[in-house]
Protein backbone atom coordinates (compact mmCIF):
# COMPACT_ATOMS: atom_id res chain seq x y z
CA UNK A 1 -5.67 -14.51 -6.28
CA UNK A 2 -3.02 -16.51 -4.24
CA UNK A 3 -2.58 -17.00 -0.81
CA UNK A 4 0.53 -18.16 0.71
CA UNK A 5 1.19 -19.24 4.79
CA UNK A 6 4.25 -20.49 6.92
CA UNK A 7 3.81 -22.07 10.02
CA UNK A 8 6.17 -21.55 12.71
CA UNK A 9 9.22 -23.63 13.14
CA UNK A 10 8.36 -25.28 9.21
CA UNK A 11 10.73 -24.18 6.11
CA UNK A 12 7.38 -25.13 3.66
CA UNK A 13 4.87 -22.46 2.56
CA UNK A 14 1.57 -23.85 1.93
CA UNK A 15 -0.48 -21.97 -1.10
CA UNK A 16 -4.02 -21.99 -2.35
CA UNK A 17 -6.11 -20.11 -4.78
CA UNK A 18 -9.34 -17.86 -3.77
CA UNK A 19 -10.02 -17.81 -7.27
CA UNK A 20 -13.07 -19.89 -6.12
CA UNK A 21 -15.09 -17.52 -3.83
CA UNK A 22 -14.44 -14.40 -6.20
CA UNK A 23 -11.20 -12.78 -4.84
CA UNK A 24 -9.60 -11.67 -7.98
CA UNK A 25 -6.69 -10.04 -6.41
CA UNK A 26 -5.36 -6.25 -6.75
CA UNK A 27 -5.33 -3.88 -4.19
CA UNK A 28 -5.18 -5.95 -1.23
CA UNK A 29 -5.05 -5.84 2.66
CA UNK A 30 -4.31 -8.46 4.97
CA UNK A 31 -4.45 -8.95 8.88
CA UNK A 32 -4.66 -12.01 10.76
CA UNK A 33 -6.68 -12.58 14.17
CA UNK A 34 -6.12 -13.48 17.70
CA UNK A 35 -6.59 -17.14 16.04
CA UNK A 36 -4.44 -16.44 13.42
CA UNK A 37 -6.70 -16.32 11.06
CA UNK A 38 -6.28 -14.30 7.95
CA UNK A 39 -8.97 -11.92 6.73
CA UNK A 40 -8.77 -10.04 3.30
CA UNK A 41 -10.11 -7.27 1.82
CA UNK A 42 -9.69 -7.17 -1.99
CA UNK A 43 -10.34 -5.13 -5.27
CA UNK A 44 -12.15 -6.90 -8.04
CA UNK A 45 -9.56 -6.47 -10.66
CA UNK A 46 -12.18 -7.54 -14.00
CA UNK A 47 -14.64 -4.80 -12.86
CA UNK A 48 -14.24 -1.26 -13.35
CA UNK A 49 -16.19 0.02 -11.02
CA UNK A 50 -14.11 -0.29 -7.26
CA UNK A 51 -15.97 -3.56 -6.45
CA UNK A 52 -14.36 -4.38 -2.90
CA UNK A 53 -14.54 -8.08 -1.43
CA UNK A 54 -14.13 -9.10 1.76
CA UNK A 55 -13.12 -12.72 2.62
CA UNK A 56 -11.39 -14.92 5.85
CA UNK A 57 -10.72 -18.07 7.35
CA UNK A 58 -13.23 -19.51 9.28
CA UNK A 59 -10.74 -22.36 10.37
CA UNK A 60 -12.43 -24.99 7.99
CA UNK A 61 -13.24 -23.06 4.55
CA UNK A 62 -13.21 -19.31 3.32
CA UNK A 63 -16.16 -17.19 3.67
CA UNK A 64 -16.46 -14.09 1.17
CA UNK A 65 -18.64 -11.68 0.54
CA UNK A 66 -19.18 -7.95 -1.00
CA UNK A 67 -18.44 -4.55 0.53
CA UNK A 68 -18.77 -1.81 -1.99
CA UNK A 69 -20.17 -2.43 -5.64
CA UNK A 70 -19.88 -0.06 -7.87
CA UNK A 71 -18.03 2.47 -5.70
CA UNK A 72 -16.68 4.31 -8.63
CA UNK A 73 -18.61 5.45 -11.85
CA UNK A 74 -15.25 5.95 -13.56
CA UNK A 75 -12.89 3.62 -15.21
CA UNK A 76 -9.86 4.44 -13.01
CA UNK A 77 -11.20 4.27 -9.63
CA UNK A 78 -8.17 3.39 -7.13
CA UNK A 79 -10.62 1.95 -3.80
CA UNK A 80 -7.41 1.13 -1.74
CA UNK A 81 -8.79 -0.91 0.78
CA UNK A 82 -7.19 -0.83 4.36
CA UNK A 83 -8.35 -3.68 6.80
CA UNK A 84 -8.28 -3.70 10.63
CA UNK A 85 -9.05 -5.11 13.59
CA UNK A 86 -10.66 -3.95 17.06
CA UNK A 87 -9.95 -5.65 20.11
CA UNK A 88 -13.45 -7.64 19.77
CA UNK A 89 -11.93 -9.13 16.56
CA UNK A 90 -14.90 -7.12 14.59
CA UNK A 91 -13.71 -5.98 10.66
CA UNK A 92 -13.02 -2.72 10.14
CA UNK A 93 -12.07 -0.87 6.34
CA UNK A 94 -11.17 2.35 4.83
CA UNK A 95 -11.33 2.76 1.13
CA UNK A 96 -11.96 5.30 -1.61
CA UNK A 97 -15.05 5.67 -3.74
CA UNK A 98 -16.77 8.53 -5.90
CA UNK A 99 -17.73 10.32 -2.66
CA UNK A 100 -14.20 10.15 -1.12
CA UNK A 101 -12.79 8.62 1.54
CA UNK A 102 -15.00 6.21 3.28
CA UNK A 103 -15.04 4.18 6.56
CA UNK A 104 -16.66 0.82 7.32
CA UNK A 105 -17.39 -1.95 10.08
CA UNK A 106 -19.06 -5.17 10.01
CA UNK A 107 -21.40 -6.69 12.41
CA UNK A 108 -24.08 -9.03 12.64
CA UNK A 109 -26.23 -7.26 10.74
CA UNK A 110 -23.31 -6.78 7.59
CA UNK A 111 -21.61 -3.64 6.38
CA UNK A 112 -22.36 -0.12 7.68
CA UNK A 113 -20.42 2.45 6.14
CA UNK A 114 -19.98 6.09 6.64
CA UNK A 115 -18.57 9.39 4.39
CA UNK A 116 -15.21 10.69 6.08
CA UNK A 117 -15.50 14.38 6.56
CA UNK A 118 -12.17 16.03 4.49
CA UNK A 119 -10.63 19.38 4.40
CA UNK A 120 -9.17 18.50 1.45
CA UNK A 121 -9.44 16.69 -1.99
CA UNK A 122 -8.65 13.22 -1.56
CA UNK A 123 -6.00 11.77 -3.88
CA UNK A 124 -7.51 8.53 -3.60
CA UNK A 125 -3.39 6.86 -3.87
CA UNK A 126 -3.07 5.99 0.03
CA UNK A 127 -5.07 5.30 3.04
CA UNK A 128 -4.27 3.41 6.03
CA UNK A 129 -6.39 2.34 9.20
CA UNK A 130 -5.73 1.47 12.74
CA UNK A 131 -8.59 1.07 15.73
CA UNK A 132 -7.69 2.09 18.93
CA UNK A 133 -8.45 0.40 22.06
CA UNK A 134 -11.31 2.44 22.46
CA UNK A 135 -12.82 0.88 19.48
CA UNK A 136 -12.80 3.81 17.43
CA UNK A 137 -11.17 4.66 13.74
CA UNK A 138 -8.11 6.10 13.28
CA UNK A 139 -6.63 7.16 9.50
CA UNK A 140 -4.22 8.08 7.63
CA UNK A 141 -4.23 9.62 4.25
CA UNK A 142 -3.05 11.97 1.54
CA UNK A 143 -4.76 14.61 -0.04
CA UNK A 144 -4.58 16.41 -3.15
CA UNK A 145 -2.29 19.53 -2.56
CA UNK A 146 0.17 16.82 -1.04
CA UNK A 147 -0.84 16.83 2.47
CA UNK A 148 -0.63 14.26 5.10
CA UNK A 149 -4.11 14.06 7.02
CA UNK A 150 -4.82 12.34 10.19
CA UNK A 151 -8.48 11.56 10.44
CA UNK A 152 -9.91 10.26 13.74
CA UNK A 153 -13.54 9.37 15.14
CA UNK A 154 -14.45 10.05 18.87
CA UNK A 155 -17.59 10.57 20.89
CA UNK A 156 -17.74 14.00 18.86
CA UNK A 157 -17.52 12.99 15.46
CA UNK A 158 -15.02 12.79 13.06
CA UNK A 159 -11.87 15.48 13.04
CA UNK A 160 -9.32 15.70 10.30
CA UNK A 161 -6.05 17.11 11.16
CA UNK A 162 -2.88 18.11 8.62
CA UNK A 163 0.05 16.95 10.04
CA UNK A 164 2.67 17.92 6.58
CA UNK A 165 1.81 19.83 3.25
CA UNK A 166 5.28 18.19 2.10
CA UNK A 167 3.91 16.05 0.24
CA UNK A 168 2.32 12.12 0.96
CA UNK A 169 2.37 8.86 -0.32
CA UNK A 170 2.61 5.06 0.07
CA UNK A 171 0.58 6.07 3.70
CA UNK A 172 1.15 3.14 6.69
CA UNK A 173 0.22 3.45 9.99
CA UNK A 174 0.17 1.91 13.24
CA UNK A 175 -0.75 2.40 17.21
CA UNK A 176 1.18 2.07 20.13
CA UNK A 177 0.39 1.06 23.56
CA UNK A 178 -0.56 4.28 24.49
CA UNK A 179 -3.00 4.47 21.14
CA UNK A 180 -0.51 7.32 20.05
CA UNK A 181 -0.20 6.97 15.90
CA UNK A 182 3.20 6.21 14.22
CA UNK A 183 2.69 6.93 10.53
CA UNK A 184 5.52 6.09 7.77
CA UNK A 185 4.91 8.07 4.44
CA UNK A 186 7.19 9.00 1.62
CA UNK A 187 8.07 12.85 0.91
CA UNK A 188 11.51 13.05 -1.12
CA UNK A 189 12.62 9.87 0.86
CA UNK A 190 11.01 7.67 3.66
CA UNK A 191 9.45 9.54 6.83
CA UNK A 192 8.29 9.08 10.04
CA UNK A 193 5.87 10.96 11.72
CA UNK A 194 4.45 10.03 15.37
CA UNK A 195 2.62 11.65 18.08
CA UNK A 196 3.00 11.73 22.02
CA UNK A 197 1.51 13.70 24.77
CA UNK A 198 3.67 17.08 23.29
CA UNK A 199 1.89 16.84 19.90
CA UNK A 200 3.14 15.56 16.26
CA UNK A 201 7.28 15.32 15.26
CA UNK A 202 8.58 14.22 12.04
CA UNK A 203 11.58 12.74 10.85
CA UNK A 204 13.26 11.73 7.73
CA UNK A 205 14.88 8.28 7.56
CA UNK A 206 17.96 8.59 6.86
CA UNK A 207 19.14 6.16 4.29
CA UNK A 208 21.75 3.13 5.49
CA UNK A 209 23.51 1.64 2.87
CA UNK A 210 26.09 -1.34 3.46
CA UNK A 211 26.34 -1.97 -0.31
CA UNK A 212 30.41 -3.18 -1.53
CA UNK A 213 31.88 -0.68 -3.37
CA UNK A 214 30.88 -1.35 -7.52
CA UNK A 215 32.88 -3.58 -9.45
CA UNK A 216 34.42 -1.97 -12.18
CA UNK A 217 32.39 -3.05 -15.37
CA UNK A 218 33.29 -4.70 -18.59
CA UNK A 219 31.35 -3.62 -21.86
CA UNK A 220 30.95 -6.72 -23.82
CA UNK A 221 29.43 -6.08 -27.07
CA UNK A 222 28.24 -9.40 -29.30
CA UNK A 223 29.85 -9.54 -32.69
CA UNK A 224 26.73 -10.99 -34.18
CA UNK A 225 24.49 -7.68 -34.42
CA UNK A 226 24.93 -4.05 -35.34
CA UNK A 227 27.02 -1.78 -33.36
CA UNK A 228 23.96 1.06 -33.34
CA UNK A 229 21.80 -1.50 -32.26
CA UNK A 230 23.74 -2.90 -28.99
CA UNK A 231 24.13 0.85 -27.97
CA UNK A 232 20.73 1.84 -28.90
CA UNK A 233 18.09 -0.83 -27.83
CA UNK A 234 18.76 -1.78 -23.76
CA UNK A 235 15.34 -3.62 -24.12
CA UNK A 236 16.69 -5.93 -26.52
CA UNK A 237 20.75 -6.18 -25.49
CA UNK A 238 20.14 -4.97 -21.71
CA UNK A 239 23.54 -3.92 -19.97
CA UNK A 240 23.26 -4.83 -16.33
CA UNK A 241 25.23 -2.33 -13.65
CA UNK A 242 25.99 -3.13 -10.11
CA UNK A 243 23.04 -1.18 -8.19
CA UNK A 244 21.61 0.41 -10.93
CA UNK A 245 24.22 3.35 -10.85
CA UNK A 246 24.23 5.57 -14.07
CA UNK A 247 26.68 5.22 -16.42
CA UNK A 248 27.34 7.06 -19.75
CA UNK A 249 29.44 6.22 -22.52
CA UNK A 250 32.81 7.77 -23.17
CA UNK A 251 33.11 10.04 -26.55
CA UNK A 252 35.87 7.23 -27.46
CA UNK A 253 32.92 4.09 -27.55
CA UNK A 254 30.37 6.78 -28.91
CA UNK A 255 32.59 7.31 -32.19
CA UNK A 256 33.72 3.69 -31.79
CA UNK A 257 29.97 2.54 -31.95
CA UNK A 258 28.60 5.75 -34.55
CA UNK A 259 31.35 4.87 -36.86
């Protein structure tokens, strides 16, 4: 696992490896803190069994340690760690295991991790986290029958709401000033869900293109291989089309090619 930073005002990235502390590197989540400081939260990609690191910056070295070990008795557990940060700077996670979705701080004392009550089957794909300035969770997630949850932790206990049965994935979230959640999802498209004082409204992004019109294209077939073959293996002779429009061949090429 690589890790890459760019200081302001320099054109140089500086890169390392965290190969050395045990952060093999799918999966991830990154947030920095009021120092700047990144802090990672990582799947072990050589176990199968939703192993979750944890490492940061300690401003001379990094520091890693475990979270979750063997989360997941399967071989296709998906733990999708989301990282976060209170005001206080403390570490806070969401992530999938056997049990479902599952939430987690760290304090002096090390990990403490709870069971997020669901309505729904998790679909263990997406899962994003955001604390609030009261210093309590906030999520994100999808579900099974292609909901969009909201799950949130108060003085009450948890509560799970279903904001869309649209359909959810590729979950981010964020708070705003007011702690109100914007959430961006995908549902047929990019969407945008928030919430103010009035409740939850959704939108769909409307897709912006400024692309130049295509360039007509020119079908260059080599004369060193068969004509079957140029047609029939893309892998091998790959045509390449001006933003990936679909094209098809003309009847006059197809008997050109098949004969």
């Amino acid at each position: 696992m690589n890790y890459a930073s760019l200081t302001f005002g320099s054109s140089a990235w500086v890169t390392g490896t965290l190969g050395e502390i045990g952060m093999s590197g799918v999966e991830n989540s990154l947030v920095l803190d009021a120092n700047d400081r990144p802090h990672l939260a990582s799947v072990d990609q050589y176990s199968h069994n939703g192993d979750i690191r944890y490492a940061y910056w300690d401003g001379a070295a990094w520091q890693a340690e475990w979270v979750e070990l063997d989360g997941y008795s399967g071989y296709f557990g998906q733990p999708n760690p989301s990282l976060a940060l209170d005001a206080e700077q403390d570490v806070h996670m969401a992530f999938y295991n056997d049990t479902g979705l599952v939430y987690g701080y760290r304090d002096a004392l090390g990990w403490h991790t709870e069971n997020v009550p669901s309505v729904g089957v998790e679909d263990h794909s997406s899962a994003a986290l955001a604390i609030g300035a009261d210093g309590y969770p906030r999520i994100a997630h999808s579900l099974d029958n292609a909901s969009l949850a909201y799950s949130y932790l108060d003085g009450g206990g948890w509560h799970t709401d279903i904001l869309t049965n649209t359909g959810a994935a590729a979950v981010d979230m964020m708070l705003d000033a007011d702690g109100y959640a914007h959430i961006s999802y995908v549902s047929g498209g990019l969407r945008y869900a928030y919430e103010d004082i009035t409740g939850w409204h959704f939108e769909k992004v409307p897709r912006v293109s400024n692309r130049p019109a295509p360039k007509p294209i020119e079908l260059k077939i080599p004369t060193s291989t068969p004509r079957a073959e140029r047609i029939t293996d893309p892998y091998k002779y790959p045509i390449k089309t001006p933003w990936e429009q679909d094209y098809t061949v003309s009847p006059e090429l197809q008997r050109e090619v098949s004969g």
